[in-house]
N, C-alpha and C. Protein backbone atom coordinates (compact mmCIF):
# COMPACT_ATOMS: atom_id res chain seq x y z
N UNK A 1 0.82 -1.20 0.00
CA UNK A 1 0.00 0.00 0.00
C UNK A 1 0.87 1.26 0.00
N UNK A 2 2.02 1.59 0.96
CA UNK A 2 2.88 2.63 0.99
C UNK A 2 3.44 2.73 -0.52
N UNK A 3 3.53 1.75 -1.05
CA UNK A 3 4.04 1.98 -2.78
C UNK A 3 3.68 2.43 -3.23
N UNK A 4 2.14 2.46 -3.56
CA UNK A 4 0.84 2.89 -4.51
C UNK A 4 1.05 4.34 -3.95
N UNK A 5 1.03 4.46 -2.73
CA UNK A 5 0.68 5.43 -2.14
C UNK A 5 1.77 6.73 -2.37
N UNK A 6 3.33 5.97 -2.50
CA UNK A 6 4.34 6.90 -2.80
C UNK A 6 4.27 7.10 -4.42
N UNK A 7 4.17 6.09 -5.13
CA UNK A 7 4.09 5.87 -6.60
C UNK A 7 3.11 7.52 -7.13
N UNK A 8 1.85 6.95 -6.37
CA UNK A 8 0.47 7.73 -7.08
C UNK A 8 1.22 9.42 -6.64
N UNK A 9 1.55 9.47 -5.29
CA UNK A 9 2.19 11.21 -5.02
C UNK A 9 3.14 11.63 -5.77
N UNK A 10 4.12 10.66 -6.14
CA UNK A 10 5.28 11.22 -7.55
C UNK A 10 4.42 11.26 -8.64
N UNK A 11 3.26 10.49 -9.12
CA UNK A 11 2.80 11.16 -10.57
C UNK A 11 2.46 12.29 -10.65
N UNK A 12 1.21 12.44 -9.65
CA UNK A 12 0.49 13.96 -8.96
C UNK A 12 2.13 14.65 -8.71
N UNK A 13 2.64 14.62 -7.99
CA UNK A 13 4.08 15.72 -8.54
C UNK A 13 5.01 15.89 -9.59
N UNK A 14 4.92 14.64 -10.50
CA UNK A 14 5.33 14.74 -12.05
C UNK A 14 4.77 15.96 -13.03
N UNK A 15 3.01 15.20 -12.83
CA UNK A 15 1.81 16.23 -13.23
C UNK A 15 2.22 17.76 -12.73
N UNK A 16 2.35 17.89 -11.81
CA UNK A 16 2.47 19.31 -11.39
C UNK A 16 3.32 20.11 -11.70
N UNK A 17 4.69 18.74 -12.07
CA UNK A 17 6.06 19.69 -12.45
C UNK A 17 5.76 19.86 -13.81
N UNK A 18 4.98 19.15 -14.65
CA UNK A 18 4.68 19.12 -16.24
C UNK A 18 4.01 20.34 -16.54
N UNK A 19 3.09 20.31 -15.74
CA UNK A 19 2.12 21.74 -15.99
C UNK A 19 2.50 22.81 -15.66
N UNK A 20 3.60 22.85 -14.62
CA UNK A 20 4.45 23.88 -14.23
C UNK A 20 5.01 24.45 -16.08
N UNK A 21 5.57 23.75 -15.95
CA UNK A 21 6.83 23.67 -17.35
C UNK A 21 6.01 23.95 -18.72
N UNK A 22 4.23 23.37 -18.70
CA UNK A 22 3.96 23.82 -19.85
C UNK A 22 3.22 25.41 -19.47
N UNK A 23 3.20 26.33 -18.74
CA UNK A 23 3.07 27.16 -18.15
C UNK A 23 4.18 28.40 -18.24
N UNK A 24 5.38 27.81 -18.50
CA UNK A 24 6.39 28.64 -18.41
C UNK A 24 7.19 28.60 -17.50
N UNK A 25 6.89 28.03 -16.03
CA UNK A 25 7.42 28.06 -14.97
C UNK A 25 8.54 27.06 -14.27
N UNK A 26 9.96 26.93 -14.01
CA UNK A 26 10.64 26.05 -14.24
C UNK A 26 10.38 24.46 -13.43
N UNK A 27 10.72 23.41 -13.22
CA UNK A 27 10.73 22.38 -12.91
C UNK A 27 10.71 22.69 -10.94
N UNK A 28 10.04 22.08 -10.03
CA UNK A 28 10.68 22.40 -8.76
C UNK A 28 11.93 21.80 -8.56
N UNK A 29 12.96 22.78 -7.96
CA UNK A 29 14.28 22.30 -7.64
C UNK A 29 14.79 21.85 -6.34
N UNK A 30 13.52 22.48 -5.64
CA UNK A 30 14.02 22.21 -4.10
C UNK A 30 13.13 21.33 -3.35
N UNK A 31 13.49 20.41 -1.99
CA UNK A 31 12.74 19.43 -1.64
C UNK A 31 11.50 20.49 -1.38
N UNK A 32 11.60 21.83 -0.66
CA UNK A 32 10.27 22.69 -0.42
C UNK A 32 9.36 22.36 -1.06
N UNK A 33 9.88 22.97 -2.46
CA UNK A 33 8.39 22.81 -3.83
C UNK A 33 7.90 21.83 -4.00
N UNK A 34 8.49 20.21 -3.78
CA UNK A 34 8.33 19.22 -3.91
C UNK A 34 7.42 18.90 -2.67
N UNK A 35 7.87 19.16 -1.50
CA UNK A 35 6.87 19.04 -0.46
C UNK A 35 5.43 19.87 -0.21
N UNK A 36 5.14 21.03 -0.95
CA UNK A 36 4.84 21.84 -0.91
C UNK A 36 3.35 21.19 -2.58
N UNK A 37 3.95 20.52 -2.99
CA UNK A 37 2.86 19.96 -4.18
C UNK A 37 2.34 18.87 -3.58
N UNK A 38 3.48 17.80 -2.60
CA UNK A 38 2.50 16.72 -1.61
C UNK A 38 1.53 17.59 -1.14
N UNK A 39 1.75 18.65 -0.26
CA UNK A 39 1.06 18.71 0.80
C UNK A 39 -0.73 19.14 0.14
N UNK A 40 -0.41 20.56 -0.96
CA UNK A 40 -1.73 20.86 -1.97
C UNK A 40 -2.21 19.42 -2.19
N UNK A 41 -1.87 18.77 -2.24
CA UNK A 41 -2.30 17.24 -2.76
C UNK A 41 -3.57 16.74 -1.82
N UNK A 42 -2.93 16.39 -0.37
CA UNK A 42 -3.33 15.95 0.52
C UNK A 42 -4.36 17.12 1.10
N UNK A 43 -4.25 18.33 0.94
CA UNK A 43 -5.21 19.58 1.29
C UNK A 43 -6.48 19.47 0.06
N UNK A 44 -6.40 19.18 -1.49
CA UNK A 44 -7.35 18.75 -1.85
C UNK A 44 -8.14 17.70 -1.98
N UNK A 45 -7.36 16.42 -1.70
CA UNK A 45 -8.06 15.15 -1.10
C UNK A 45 -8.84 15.67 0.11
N UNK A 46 -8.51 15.71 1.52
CA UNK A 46 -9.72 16.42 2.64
C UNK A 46 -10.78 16.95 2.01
N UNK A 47 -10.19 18.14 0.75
CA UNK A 47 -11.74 18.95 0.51
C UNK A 47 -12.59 18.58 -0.52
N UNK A 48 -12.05 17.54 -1.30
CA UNK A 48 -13.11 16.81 -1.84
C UNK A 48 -13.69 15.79 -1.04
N UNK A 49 -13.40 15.25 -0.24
CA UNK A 49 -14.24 14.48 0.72
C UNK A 49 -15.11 15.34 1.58
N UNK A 50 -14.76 16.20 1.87
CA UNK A 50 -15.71 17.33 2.50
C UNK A 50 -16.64 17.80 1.75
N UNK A 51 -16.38 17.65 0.11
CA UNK A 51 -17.25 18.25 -1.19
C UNK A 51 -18.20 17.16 -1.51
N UNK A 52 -17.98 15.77 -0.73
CA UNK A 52 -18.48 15.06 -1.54
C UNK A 52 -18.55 14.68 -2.43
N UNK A 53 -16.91 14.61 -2.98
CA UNK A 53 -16.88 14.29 -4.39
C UNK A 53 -16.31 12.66 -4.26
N UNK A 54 -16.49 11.79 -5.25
CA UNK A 54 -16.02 10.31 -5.40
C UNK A 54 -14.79 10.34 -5.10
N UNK A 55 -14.18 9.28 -4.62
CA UNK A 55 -13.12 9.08 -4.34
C UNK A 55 -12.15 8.87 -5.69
N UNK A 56 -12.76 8.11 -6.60
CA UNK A 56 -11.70 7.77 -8.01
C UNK A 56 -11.72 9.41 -8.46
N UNK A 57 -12.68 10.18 -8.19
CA UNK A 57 -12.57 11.48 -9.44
C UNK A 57 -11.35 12.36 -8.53
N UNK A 58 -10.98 11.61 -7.04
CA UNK A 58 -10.04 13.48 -6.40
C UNK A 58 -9.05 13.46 -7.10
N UNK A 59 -8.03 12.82 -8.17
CA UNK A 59 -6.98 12.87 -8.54
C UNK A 59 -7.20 14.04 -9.94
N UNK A 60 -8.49 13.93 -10.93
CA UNK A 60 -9.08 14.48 -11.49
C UNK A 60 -8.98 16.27 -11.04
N UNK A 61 -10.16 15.97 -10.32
CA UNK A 61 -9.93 17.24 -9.40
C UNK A 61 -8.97 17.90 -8.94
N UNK A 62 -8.08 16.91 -8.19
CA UNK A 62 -6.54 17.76 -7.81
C UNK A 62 -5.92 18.22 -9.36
N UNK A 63 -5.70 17.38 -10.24
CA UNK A 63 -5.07 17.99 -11.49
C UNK A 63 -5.46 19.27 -11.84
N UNK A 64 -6.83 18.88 -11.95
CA UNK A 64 -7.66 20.77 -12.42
C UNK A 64 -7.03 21.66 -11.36
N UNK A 65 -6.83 21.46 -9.84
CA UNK A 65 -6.62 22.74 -9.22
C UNK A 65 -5.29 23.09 -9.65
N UNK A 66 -4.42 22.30 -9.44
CA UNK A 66 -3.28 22.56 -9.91
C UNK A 66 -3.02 23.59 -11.11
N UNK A 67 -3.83 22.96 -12.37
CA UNK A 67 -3.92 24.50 -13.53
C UNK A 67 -4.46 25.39 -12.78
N UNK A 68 -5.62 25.32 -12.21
CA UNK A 68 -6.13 26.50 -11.35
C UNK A 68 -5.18 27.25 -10.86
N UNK A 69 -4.55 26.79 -10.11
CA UNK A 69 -3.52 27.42 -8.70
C UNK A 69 -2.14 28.48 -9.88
N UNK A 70 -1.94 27.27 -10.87
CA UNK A 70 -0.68 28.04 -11.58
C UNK A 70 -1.37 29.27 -12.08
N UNK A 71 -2.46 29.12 -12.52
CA UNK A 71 -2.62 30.43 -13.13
C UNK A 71 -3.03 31.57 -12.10
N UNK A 72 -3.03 31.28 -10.44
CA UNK A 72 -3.39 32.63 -9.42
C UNK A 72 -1.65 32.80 -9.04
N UNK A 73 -1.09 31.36 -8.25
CA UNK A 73 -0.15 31.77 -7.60
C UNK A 73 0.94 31.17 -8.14
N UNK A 74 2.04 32.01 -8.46
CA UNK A 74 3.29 31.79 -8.76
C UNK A 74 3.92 30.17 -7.95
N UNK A 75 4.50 28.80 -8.75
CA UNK A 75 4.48 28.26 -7.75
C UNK A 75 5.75 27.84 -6.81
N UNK A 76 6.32 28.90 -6.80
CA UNK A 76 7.52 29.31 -5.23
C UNK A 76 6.60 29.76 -4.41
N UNK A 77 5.29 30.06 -4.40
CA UNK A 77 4.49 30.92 -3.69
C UNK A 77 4.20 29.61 -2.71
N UNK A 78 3.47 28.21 -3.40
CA UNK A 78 2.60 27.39 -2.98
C UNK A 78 2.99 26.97 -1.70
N UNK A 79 4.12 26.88 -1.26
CA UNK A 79 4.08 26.38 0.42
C UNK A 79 3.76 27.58 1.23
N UNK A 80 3.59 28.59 0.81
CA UNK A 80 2.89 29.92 1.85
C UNK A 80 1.77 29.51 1.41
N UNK A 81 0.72 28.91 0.37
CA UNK A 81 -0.80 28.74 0.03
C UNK A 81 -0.65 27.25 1.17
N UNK A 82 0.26 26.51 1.56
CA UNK A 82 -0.22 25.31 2.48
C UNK A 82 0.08 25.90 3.92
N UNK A 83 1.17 26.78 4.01
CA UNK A 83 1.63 26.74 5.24
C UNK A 83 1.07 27.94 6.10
N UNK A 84 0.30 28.99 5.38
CA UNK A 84 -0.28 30.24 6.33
C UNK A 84 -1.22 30.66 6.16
N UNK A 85 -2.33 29.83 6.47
CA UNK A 85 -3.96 29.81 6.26
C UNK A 85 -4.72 31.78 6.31
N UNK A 86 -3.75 32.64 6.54
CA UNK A 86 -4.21 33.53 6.66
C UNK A 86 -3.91 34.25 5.37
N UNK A 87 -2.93 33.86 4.34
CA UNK A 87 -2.07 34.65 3.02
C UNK A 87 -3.10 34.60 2.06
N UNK A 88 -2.78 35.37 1.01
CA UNK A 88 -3.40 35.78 -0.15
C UNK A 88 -2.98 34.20 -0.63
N UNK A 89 -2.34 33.62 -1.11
CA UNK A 89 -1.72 32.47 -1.31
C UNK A 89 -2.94 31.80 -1.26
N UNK A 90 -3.44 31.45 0.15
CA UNK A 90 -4.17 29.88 0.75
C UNK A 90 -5.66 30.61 -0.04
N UNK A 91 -5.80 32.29 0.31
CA UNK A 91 -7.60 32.48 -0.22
C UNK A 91 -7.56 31.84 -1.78
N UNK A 92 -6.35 32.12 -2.64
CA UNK A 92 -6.43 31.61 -4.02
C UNK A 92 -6.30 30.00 -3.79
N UNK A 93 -5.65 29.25 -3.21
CA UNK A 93 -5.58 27.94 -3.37
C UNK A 93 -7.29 27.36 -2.72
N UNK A 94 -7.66 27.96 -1.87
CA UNK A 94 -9.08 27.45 -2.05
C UNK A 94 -10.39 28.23 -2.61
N UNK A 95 -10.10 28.80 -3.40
CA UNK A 95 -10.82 29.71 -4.50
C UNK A 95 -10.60 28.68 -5.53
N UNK A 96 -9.35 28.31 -5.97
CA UNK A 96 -8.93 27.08 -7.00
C UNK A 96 -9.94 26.09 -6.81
N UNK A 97 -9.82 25.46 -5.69
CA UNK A 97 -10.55 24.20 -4.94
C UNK A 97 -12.12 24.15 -5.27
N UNK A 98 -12.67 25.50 -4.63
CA UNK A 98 -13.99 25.76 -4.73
C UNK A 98 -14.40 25.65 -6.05
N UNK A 99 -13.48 26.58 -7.12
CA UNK A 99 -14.20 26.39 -8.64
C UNK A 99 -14.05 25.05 -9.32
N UNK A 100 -13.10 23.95 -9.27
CA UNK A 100 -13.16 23.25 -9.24
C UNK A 100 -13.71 21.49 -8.87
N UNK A 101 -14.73 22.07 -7.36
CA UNK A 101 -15.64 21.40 -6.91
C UNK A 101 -17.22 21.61 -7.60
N UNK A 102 -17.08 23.12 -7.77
CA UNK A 102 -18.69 23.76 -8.03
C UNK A 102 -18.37 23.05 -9.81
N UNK A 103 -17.44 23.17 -10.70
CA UNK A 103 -17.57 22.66 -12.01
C UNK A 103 -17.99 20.76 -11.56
N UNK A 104 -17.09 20.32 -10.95
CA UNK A 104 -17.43 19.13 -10.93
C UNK A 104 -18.71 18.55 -10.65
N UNK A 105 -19.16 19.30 -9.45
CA UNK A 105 -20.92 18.92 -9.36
C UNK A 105 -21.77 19.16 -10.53
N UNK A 106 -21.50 20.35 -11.33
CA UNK A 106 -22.28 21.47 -11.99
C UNK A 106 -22.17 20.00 -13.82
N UNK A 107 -21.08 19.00 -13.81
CA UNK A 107 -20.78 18.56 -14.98
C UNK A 107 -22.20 17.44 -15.20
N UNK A 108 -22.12 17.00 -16.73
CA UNK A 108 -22.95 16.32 -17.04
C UNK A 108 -22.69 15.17 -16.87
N UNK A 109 -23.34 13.80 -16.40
CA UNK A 109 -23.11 12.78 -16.02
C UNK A 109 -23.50 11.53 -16.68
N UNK A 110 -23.24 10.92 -17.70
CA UNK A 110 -24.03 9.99 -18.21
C UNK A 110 -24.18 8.62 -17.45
N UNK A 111 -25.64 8.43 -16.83
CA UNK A 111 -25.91 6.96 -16.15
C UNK A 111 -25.97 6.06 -17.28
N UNK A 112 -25.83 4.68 -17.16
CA UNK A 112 -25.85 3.84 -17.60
C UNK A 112 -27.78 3.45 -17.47
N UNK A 113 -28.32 2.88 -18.55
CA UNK A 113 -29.43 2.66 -18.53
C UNK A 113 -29.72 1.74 -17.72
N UNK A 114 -31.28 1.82 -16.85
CA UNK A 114 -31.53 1.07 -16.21
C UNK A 114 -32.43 0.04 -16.78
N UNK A 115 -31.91 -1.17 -16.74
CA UNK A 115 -33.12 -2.13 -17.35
C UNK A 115 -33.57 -2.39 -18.79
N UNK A 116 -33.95 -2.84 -19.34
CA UNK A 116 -34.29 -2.73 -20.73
C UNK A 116 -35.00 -1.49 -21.31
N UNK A 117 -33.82 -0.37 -21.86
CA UNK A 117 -34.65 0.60 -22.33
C UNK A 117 -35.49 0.60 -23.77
N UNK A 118 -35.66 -0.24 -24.27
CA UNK A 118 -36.82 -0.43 -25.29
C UNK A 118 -38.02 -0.85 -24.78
N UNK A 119 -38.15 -1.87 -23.62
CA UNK A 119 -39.27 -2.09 -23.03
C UNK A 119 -40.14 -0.94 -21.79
N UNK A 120 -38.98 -0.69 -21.94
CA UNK A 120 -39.67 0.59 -21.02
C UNK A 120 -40.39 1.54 -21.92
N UNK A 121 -39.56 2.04 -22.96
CA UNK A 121 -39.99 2.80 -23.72
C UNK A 121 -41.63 2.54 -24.54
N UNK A 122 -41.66 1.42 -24.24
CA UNK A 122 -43.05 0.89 -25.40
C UNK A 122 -44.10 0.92 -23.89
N UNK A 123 -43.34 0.48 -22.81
CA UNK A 123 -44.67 0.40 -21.56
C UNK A 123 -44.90 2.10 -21.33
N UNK A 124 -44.00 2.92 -21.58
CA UNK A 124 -44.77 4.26 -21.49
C UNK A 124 -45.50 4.90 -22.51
N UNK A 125 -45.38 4.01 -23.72
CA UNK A 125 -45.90 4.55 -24.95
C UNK A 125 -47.63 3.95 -24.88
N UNK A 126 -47.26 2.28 -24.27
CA UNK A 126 -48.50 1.63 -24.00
C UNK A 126 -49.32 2.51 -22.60
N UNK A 127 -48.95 3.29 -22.32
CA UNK A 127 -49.46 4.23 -20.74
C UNK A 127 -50.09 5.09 -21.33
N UNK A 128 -49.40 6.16 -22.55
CA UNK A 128 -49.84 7.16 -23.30
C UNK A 128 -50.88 6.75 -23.95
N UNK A 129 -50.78 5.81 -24.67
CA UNK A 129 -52.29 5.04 -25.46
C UNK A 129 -52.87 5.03 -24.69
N UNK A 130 -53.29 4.52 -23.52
CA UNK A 130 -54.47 4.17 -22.54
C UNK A 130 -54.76 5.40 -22.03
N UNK A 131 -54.15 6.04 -21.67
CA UNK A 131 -54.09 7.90 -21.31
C UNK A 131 -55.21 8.50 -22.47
N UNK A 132 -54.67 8.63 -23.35
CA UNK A 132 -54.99 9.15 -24.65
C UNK A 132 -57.07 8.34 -24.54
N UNK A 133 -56.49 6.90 -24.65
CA UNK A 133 -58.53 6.38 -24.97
C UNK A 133 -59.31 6.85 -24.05
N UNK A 134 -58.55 7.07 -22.53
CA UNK A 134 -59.25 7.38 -21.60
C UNK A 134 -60.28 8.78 -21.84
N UNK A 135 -59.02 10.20 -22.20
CA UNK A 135 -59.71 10.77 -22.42
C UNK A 135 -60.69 11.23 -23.82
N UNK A 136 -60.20 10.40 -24.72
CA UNK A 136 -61.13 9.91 -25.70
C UNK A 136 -62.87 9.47 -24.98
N UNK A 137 -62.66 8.54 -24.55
CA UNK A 137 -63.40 8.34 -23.93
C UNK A 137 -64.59 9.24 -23.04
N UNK A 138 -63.94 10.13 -22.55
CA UNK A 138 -64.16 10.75 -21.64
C UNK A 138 -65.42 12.18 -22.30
N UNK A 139 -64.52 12.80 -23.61
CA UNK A 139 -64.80 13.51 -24.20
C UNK A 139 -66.00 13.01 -25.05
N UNK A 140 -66.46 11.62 -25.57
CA UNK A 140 -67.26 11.40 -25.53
C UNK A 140 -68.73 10.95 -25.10
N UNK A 141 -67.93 10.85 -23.55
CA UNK A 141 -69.25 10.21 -23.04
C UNK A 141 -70.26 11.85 -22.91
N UNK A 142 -71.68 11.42 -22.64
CA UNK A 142 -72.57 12.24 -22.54
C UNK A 142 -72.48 13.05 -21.05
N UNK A 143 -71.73 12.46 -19.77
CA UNK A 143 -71.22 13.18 -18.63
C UNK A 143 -70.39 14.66 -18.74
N UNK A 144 -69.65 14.52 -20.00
CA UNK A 144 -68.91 15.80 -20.26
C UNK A 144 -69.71 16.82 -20.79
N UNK A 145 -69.80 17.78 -20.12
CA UNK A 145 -70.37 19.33 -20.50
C UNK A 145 -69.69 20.17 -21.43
N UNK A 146 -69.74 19.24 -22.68
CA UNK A 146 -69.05 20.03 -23.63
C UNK A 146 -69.63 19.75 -25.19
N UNK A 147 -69.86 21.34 -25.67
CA UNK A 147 -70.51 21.51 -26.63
C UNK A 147 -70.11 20.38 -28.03
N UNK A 148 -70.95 20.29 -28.93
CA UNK A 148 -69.95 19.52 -30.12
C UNK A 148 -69.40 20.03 -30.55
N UNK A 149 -68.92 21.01 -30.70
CA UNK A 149 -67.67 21.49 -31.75
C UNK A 149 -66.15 21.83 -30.22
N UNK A 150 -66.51 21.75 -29.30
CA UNK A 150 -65.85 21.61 -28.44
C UNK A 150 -65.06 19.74 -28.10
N UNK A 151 -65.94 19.31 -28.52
CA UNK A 151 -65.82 18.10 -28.66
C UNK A 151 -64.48 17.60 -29.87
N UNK A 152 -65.40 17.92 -31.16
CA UNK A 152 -64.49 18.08 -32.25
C UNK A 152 -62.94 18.39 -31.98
N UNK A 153 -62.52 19.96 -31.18
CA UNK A 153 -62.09 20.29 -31.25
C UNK A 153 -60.51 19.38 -30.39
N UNK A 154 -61.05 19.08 -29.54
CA UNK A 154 -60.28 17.96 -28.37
C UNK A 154 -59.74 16.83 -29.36
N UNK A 155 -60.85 16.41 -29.68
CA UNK A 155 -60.50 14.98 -30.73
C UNK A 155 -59.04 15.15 -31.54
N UNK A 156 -59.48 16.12 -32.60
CA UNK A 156 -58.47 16.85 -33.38
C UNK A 156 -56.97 17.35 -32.85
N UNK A 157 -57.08 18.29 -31.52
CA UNK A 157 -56.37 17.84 -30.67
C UNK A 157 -55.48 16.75 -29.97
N UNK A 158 -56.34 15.55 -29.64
CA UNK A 158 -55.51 14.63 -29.67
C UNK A 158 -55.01 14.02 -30.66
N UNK A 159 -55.26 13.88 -31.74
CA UNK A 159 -54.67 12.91 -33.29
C UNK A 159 -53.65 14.01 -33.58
N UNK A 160 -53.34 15.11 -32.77
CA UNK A 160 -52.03 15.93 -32.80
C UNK A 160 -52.19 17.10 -33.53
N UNK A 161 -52.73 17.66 -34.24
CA UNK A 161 -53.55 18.70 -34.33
C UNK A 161 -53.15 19.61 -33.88
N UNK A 162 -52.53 20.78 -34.37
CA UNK A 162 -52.29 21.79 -33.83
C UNK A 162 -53.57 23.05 -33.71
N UNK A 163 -53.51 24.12 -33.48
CA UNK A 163 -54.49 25.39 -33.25
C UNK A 163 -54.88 25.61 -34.80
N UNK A 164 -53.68 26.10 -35.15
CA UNK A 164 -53.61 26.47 -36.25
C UNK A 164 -54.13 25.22 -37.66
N UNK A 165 -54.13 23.88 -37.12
CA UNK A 165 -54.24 23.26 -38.49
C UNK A 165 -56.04 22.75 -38.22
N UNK A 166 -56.47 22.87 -36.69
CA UNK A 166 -57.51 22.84 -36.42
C UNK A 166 -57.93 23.90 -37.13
N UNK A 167 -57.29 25.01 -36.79
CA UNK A 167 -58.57 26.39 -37.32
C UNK A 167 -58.67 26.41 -38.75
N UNK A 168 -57.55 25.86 -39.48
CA UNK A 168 -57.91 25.57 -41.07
C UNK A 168 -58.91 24.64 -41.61
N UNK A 169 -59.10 23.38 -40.57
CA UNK A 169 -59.75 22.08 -40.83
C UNK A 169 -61.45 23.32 -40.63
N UNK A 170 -61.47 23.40 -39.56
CA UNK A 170 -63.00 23.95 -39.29
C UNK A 170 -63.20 25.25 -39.81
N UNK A 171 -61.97 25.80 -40.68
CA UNK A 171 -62.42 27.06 -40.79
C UNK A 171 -62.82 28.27 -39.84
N UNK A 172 -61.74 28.57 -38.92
CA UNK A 172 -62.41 29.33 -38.27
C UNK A 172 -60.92 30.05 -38.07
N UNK A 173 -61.00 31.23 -37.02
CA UNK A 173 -59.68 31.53 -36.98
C UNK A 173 -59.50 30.86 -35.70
N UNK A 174 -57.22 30.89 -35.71
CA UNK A 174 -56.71 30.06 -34.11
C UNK A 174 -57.23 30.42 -33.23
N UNK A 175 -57.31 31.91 -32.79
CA UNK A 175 -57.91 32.79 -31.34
C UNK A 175 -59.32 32.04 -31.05
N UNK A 176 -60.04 31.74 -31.93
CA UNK A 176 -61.07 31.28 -31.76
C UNK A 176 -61.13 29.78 -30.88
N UNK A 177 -60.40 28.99 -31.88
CA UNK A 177 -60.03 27.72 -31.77
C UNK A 177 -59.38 27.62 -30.58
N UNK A 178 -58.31 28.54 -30.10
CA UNK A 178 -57.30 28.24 -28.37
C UNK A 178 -58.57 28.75 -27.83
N UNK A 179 -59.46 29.51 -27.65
CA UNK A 179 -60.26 29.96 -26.56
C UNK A 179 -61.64 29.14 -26.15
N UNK A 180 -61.69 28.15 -27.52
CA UNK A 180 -63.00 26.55 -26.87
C UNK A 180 -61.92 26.02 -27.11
N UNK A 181 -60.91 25.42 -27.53
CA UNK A 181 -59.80 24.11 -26.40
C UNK A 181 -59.78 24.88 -24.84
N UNK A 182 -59.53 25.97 -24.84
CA UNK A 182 -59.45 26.70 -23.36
C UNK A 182 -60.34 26.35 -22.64
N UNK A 183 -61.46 26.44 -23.54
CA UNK A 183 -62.84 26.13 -22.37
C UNK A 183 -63.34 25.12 -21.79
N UNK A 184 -63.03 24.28 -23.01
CA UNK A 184 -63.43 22.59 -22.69
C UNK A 184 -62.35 21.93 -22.02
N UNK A 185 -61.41 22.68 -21.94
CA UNK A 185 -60.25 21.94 -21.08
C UNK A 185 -60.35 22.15 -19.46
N UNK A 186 -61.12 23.35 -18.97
CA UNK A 186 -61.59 24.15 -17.96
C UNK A 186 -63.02 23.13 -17.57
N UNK A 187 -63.50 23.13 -18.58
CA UNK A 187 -64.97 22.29 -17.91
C UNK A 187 -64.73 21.08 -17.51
N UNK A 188 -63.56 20.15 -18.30
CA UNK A 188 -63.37 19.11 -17.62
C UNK A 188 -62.72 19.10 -16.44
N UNK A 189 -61.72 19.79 -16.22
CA UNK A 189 -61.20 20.33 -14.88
C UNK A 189 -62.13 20.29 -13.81
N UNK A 190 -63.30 20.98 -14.42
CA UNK A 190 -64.31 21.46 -13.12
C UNK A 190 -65.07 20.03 -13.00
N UNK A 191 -64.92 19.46 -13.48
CA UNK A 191 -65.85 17.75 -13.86
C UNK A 191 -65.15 17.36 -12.41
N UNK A 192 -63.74 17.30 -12.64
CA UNK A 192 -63.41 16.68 -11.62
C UNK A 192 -62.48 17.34 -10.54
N UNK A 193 -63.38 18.30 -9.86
CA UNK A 193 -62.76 19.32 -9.13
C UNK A 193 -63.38 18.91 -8.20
């Protein structure tokens, strides 16, 4: 375990010296800087566990702060951002942290489908059909307080029917046509209010 554990902190400080270097900024030379990229390391592990972020993504995360951090604080600066919680240093190294947590929550996540998504898809399509006869149904029975061309108008409506291709079918204008869908949609409401 101490292997992995020393192994994985020299990449994360490889990484850091790389991005240093593609940055402009030279290689760390001294054990400081070198200790000083452990320690940011181990300060953003805590705060993604505090963030609630996955455990496989903190290495992720630490990488991003790291660009973060190079581009606030110079990094000869970074052991004053670990070592004096009160410096301009540490407010940018967890300003880094923070934008870096808020992107990670804020990212898009693709789940893996649950269950057979074709069968699902046809049992909600088979839901919509029965939905759909119901109020078929509904609109015809003689219980509904709704005129016949109000009637009409629903029907047409459901077989997908827009305002506009309704108000061409019946001839009438849309304003007309949205204001009895309006109404008959209101009376059934009140049916079952």
């Amino acid at each position: 375990m101490s292997d992995f554990v020393s192994t994985r902190t020299l990449s994360t400080a490889a990484c850091a010296m790389l991005m240093a270097a593609s940055v402009g900024q030279a290689a760390p030379t001294t054990h400081l800087e070198t200790q000083a990229i452990q320690r940011v390391e181990r300060y953003c592990q805590t705060s993604w566990r505090n963030a609630g972020i996955a455990p496989q993504d903190w290495e992720d995360c630490t990488q991003q702060t790291y660009v973060e951090l190079l581009h606030r604080v110079a990094r000869a600066r970074w052991y004053e951002a670990i070592e004096n919680a009160e410096s301009r240093e540490r407010r940018e190294l967890n300003r880094s942290i923070w934008c870096v947590a808020q992107r990670w929550r804020r990212r898009q996540r693709f789940a893996p489908p649950q269950g057979d998504v074709v069968q699902q898809a046809e049992e909600q399509r088979g839901d919509l059909h029965a939905a759909a006869r119901d109020v078929r149904e509904l609109i015809d029975s003689p219980k509904a307080p709704l005129s016949k061309r109000q009637r009409e108008i629903l029907q047409l409506a459901l077989d997908g029917a827009s305002v506009a291709e309704i108000a061409d079918q019946l001839g009438d204008r849309p304003q007309r046509i949205s204001n009895q869908k309006y109404k008959a949609l209101e009376k059934l409401r009140a049916m079952f209010a």
